[in-house]
N, C-alpha and C. Protein backbone atom coordinates (compact mmCIF):
# COMPACT_ATOMS: atom_id res chain seq x y z
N UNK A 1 -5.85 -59.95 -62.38
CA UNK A 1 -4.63 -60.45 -62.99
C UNK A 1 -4.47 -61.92 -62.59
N UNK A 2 -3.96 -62.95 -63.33
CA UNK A 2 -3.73 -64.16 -63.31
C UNK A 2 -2.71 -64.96 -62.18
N UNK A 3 -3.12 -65.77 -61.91
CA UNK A 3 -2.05 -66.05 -60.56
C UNK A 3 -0.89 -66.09 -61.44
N UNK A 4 -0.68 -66.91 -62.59
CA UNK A 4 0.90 -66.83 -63.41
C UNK A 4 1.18 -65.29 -63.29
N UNK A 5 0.30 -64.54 -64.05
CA UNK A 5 1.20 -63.28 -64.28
C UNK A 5 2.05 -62.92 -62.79
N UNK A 6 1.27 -62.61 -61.92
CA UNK A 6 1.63 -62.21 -60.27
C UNK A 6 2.89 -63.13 -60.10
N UNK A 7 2.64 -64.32 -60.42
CA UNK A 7 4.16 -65.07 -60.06
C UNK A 7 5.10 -64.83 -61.08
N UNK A 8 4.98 -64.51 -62.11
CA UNK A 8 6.35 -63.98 -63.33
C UNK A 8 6.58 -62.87 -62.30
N UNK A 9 5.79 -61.78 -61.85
CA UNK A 9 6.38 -60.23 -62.13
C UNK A 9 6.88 -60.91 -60.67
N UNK A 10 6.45 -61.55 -59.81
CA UNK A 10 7.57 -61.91 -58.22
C UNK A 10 8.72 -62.63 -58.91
N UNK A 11 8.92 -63.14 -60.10
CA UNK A 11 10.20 -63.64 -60.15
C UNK A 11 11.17 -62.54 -60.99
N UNK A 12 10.45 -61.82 -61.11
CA UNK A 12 11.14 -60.53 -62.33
C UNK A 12 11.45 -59.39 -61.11
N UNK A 13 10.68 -59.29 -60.68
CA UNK A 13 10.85 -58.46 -58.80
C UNK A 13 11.97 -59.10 -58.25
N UNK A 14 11.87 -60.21 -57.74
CA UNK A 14 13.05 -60.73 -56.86
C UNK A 14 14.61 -60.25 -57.55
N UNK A 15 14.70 -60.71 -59.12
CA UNK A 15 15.94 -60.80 -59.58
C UNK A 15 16.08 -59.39 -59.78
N UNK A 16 15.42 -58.50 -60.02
CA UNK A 16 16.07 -56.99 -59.81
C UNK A 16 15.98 -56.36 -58.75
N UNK A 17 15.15 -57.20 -57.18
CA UNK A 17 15.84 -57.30 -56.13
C UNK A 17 17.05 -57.38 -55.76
N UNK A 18 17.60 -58.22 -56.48
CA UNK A 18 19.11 -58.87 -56.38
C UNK A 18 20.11 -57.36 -56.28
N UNK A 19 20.05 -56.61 -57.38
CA UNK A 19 20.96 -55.74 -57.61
C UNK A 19 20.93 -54.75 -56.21
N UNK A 20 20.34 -55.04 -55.03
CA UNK A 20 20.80 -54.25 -54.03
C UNK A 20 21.14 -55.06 -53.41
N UNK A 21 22.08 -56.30 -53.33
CA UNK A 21 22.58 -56.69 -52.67
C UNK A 21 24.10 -56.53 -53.25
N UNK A 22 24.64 -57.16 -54.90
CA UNK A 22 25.28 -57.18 -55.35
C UNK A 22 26.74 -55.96 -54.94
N UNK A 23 26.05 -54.56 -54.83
CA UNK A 23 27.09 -53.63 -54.26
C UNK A 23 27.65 -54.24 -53.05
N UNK A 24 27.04 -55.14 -52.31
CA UNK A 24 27.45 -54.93 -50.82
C UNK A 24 28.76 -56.20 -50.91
N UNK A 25 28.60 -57.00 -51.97
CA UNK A 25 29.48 -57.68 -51.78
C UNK A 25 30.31 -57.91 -52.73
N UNK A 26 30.17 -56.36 -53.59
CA UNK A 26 31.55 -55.95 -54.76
C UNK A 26 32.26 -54.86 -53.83
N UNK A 27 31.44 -54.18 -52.88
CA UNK A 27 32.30 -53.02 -52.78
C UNK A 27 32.51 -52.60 -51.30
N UNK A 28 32.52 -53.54 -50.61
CA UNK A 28 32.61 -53.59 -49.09
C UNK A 28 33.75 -54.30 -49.27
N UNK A 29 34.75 -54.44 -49.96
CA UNK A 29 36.28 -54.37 -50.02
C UNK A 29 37.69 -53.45 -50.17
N UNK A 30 38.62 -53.83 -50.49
CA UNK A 30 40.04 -53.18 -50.68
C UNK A 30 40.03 -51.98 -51.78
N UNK A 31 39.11 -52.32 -52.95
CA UNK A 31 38.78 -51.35 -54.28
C UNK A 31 37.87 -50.34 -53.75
N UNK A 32 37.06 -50.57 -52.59
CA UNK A 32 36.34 -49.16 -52.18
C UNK A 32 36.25 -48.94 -50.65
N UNK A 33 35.12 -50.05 -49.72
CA UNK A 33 35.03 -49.43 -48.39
C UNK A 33 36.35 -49.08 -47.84
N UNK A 34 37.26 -50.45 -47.88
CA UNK A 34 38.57 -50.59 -47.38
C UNK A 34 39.68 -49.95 -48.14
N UNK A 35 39.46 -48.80 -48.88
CA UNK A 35 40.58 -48.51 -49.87
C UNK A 35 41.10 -47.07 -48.87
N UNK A 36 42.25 -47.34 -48.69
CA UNK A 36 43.23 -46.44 -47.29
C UNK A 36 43.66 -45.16 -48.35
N UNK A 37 43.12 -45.14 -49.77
CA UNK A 37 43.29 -44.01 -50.74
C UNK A 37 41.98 -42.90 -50.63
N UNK A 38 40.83 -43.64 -50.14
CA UNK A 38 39.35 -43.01 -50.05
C UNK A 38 39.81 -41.80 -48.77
N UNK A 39 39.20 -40.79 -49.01
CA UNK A 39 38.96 -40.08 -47.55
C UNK A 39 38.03 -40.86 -46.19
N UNK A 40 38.47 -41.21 -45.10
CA UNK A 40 37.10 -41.79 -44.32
C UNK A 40 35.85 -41.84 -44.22
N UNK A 41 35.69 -39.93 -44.09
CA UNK A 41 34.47 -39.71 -44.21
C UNK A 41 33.41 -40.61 -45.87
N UNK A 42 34.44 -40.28 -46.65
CA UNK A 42 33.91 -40.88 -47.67
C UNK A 42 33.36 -42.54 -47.71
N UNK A 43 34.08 -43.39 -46.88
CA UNK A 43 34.25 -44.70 -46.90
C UNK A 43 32.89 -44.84 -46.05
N UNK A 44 32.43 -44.01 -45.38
CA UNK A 44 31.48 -43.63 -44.11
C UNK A 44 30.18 -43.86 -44.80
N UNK A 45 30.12 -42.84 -46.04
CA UNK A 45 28.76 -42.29 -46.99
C UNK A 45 28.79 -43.90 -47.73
N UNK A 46 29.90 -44.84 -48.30
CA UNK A 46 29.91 -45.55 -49.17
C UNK A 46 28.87 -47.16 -48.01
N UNK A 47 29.21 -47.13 -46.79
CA UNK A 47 28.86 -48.26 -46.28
C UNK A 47 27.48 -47.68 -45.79
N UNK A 48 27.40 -46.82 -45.48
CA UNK A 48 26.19 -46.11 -44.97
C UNK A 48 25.04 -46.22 -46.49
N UNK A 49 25.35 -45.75 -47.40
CA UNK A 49 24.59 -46.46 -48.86
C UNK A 49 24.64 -48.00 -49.15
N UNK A 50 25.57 -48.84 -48.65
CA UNK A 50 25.58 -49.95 -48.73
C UNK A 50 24.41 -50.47 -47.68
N UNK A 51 24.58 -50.31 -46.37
CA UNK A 51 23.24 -50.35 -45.30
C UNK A 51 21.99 -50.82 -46.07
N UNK A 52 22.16 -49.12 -46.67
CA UNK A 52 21.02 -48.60 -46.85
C UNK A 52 20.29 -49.90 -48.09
N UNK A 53 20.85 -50.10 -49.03
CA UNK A 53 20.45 -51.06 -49.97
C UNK A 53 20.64 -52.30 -49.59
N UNK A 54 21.31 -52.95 -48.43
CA UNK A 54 20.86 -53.99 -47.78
C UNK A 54 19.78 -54.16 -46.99
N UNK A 55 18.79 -53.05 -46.70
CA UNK A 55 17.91 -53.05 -45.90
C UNK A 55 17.01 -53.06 -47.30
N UNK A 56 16.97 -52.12 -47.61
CA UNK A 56 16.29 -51.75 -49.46
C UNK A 56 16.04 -53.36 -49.93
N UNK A 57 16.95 -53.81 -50.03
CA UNK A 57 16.37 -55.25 -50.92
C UNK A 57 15.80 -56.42 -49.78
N UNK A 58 15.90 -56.41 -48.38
CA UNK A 58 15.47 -56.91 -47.23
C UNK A 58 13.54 -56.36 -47.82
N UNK A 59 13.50 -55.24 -47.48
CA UNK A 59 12.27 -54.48 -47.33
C UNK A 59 11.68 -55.08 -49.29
N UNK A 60 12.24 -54.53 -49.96
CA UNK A 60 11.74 -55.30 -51.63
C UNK A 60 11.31 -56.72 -51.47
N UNK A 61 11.94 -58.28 -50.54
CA UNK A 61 11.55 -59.35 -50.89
C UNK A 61 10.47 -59.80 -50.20
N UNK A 62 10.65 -58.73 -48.76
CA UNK A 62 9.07 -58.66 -48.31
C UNK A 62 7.66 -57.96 -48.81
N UNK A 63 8.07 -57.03 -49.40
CA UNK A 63 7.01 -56.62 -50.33
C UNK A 63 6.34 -57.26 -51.60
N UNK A 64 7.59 -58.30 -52.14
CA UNK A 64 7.43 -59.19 -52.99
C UNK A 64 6.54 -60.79 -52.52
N UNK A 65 7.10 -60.93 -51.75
CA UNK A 65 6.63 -62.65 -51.29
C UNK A 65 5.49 -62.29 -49.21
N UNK A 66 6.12 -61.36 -48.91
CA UNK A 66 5.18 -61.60 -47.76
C UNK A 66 3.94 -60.70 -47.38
N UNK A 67 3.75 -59.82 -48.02
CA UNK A 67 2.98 -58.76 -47.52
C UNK A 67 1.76 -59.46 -48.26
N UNK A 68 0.56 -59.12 -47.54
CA UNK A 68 -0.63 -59.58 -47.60
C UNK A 68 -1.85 -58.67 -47.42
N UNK A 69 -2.71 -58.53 -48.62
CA UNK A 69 -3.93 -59.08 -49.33
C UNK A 69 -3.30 -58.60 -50.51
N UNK A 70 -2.94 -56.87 -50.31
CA UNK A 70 -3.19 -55.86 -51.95
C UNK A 70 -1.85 -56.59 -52.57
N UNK A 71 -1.49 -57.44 -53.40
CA UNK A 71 -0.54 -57.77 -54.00
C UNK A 71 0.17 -57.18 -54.83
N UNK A 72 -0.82 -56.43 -55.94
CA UNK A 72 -0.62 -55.34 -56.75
C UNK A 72 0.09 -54.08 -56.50
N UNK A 73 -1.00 -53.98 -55.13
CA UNK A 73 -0.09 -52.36 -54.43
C UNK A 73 1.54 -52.50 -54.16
N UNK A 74 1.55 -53.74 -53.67
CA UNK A 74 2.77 -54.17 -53.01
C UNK A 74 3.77 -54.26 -53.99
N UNK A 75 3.37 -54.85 -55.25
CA UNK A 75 3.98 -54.97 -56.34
C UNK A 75 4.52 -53.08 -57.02
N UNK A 76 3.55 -53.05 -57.13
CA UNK A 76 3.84 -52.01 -57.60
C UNK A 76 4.81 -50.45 -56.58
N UNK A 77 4.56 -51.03 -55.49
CA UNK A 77 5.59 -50.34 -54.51
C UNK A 77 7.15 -50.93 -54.73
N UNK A 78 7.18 -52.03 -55.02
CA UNK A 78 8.63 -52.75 -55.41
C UNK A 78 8.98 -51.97 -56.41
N UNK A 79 8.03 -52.36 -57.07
CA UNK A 79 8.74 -51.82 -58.82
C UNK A 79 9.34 -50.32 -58.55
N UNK A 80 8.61 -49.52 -57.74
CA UNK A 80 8.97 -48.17 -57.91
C UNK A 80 9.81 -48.13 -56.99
N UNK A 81 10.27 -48.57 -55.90
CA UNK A 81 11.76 -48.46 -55.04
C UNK A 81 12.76 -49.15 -55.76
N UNK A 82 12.22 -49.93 -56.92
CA UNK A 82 13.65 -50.69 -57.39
C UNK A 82 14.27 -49.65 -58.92
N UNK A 83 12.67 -49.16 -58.99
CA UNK A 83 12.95 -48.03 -60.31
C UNK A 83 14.02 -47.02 -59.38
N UNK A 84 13.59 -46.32 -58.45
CA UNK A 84 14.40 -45.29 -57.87
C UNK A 84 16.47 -45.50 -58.27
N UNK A 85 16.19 -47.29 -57.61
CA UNK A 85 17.78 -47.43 -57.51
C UNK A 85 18.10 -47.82 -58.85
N UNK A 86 17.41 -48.17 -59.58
CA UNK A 86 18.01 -48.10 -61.26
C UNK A 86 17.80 -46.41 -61.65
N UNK A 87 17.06 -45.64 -61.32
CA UNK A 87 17.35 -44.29 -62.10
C UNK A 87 18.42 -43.41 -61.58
N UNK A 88 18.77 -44.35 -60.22
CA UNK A 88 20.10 -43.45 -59.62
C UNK A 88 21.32 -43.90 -60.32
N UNK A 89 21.54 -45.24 -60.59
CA UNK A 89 22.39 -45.50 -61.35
C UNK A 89 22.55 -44.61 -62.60
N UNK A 90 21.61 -44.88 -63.32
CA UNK A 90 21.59 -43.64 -64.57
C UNK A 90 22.40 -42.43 -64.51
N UNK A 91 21.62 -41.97 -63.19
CA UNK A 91 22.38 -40.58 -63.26
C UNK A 91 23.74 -40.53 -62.80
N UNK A 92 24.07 -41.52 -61.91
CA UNK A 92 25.59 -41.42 -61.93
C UNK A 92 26.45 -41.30 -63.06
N UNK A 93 26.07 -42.83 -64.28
CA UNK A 93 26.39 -42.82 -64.90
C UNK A 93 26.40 -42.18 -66.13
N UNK A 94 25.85 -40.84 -66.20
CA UNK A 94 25.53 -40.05 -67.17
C UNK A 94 26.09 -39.05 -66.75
N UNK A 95 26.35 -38.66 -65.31
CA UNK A 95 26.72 -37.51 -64.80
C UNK A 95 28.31 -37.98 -64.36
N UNK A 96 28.68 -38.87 -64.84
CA UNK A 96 30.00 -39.29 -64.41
C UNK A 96 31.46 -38.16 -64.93
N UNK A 97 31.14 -38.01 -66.31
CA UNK A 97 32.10 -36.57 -66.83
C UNK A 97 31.95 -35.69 -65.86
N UNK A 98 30.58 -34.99 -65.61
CA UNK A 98 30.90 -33.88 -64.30
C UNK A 98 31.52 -33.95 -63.23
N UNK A 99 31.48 -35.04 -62.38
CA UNK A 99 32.07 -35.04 -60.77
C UNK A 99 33.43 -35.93 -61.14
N UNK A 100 33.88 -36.48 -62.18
CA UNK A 100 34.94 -37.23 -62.63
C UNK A 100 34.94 -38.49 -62.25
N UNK A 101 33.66 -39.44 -62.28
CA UNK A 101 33.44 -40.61 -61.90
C UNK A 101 34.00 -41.45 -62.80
N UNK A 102 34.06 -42.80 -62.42
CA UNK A 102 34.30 -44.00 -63.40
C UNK A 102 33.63 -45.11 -62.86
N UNK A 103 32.99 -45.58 -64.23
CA UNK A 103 32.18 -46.87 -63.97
C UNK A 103 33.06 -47.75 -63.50
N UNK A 104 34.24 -48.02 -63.68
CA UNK A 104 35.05 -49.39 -63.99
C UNK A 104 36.21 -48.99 -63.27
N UNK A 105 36.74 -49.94 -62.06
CA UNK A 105 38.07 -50.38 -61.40
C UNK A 105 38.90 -51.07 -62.36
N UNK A 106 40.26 -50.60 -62.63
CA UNK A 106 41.15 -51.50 -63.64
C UNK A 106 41.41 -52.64 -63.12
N UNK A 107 41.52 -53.52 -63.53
CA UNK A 107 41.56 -54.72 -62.54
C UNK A 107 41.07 -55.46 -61.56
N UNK A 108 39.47 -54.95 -61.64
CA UNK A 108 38.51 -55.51 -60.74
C UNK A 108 37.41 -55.42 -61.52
N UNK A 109 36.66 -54.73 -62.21
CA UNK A 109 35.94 -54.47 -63.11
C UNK A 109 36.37 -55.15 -64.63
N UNK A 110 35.30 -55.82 -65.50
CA UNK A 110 35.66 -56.41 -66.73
C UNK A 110 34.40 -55.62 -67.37
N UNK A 111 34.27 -56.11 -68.55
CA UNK A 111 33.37 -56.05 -70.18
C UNK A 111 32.69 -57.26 -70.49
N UNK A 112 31.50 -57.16 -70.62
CA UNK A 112 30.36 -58.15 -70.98
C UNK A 112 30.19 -57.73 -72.67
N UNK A 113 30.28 -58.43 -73.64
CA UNK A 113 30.33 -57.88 -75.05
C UNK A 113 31.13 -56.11 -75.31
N UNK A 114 31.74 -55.96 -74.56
CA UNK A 114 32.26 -54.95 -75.15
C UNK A 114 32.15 -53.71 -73.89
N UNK A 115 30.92 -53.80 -73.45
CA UNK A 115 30.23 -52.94 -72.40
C UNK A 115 30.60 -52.93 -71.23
N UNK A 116 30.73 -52.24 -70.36
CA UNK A 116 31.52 -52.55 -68.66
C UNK A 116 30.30 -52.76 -68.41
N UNK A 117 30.52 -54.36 -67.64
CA UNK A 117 30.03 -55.05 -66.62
C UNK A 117 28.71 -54.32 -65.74
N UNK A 118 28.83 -53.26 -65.02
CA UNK A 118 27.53 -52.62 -64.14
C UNK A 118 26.76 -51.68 -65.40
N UNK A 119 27.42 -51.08 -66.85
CA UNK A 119 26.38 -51.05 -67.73
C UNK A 119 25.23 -51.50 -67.92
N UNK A 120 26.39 -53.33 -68.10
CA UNK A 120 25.50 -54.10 -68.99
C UNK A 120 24.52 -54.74 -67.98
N UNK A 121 25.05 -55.12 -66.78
CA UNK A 121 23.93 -55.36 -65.46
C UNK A 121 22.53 -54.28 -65.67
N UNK A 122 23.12 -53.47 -65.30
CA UNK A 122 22.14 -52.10 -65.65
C UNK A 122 21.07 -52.25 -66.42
N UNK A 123 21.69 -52.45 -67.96
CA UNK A 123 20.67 -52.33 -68.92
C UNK A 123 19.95 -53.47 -68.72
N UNK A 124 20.43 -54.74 -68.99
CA UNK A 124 19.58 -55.77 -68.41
C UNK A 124 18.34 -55.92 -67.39
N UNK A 125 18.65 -55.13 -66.38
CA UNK A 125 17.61 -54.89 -64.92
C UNK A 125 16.86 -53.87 -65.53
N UNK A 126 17.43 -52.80 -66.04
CA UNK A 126 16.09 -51.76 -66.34
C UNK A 126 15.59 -52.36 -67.89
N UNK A 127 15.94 -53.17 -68.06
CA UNK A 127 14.92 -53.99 -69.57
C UNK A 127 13.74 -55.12 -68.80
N UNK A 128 14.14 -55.43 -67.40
CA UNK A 128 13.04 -56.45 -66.76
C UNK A 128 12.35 -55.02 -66.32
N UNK A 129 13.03 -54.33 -65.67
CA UNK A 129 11.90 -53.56 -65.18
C UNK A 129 10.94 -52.74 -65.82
N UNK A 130 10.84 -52.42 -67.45
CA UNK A 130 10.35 -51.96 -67.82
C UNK A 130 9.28 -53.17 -68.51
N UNK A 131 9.97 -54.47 -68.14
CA UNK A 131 8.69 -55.34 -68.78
C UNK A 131 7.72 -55.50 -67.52
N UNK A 132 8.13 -55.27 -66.32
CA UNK A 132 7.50 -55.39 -65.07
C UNK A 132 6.54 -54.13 -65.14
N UNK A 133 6.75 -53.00 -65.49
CA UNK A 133 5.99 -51.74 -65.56
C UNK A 133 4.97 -51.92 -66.38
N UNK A 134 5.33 -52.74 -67.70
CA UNK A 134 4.34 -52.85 -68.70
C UNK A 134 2.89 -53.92 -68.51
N UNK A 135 3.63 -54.95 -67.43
CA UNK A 135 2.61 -56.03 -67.21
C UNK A 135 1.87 -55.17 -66.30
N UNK A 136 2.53 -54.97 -65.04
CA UNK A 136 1.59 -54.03 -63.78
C UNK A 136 0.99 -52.83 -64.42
N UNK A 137 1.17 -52.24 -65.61
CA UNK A 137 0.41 -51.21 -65.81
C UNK A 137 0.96 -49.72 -65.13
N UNK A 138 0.51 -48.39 -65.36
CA UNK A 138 0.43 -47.12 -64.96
C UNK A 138 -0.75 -47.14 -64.06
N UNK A 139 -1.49 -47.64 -64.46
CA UNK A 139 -2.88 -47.06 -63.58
C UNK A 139 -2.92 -47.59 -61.91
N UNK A 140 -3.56 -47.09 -61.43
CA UNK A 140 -4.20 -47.55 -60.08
C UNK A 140 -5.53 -47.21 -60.34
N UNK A 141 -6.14 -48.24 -59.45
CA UNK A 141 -7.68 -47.96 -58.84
C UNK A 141 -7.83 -49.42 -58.33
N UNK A 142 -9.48 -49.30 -57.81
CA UNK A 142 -9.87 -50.79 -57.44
C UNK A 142 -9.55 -51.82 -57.86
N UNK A 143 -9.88 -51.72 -59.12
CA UNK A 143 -9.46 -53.22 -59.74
C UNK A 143 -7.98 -53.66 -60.05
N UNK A 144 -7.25 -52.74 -59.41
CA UNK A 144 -5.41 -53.34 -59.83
C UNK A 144 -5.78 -53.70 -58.69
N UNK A 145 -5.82 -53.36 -57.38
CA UNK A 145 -5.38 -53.92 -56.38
C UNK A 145 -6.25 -55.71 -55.35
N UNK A 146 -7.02 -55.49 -56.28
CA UNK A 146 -7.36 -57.15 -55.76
C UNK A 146 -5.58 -58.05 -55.96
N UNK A 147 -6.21 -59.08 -55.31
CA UNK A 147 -4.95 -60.15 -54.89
C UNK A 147 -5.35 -61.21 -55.52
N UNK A 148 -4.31 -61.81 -56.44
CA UNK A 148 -4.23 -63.27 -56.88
C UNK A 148 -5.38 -64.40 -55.98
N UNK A 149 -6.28 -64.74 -57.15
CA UNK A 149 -7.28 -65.92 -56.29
C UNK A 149 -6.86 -66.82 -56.27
């Protein structure tokens, strides 16, 4: 694979990197960690997932920019921890009627064309990531994993 391609899919990696940071500094406030309406325990699970995807996108930009020789492997280990946290989104948001979720805080949450805001984030990130899947390919073997000459 081409040194360009390897550097598109690290800049297409990084920015849907991004989206595990973004929770930590929408919702480590008054509308959720800090909301004295949440049960504790609950506020507990919410920062404890927040952690967790601050370490998550820590561990993604090193897999992206520092890990060294298999680039590919590495790449393709991103893609699939960043797929995980976009297919969890999904299911929240699909499974939101069952547990009585809501995408959207009134008054903290807005609409991008019409669409609430972490939708349209959403769709956006899983539209790079599926162009990231398409460049890196399904396959493995020898020849994915050589490293940019």
């Amino acid at each position: 694979m081409s040194t360009s391609r390897i550097l598109a899919l690290k800049i297409a990696l990084t920015i849907t990197a991004l989206e595990f940071f973004g929770p930590i500094l929408r919702d480590f406030s008054a509308s959720h960690a800090m909301n004295p309406t949440w049960d504790g325990h609950a506020r507990v699970h919410l920062v404890w997932l927040l952690g967790f995807m601050f370490f998550s996108g820590i561990a993604n930009l090193y897999l992206v920019w520092g890990r060294r020789p298999y680039e590919l492997r590495n790449l393709r280990l991103s893609a699939a921890w960043q797929s995980c946290n976009l297919g969890g989104f999904w299911v929240a948001y699909l499974l939101a009627p069952v547990y009585g979720g809501a995408m959207s805080v009134p008054g903290i949450h807005t609409h991008i064309l019409g669409i609430d805001e972490n939708v349209f984030v959403f769709m956006l990130l899983s539209i790079v990531m599926g162009a990231v899947w398409l460049v890196l390919g399904f396959r493995s073997g020898p020849e994915s994993l050589r490293a940019a000459g």
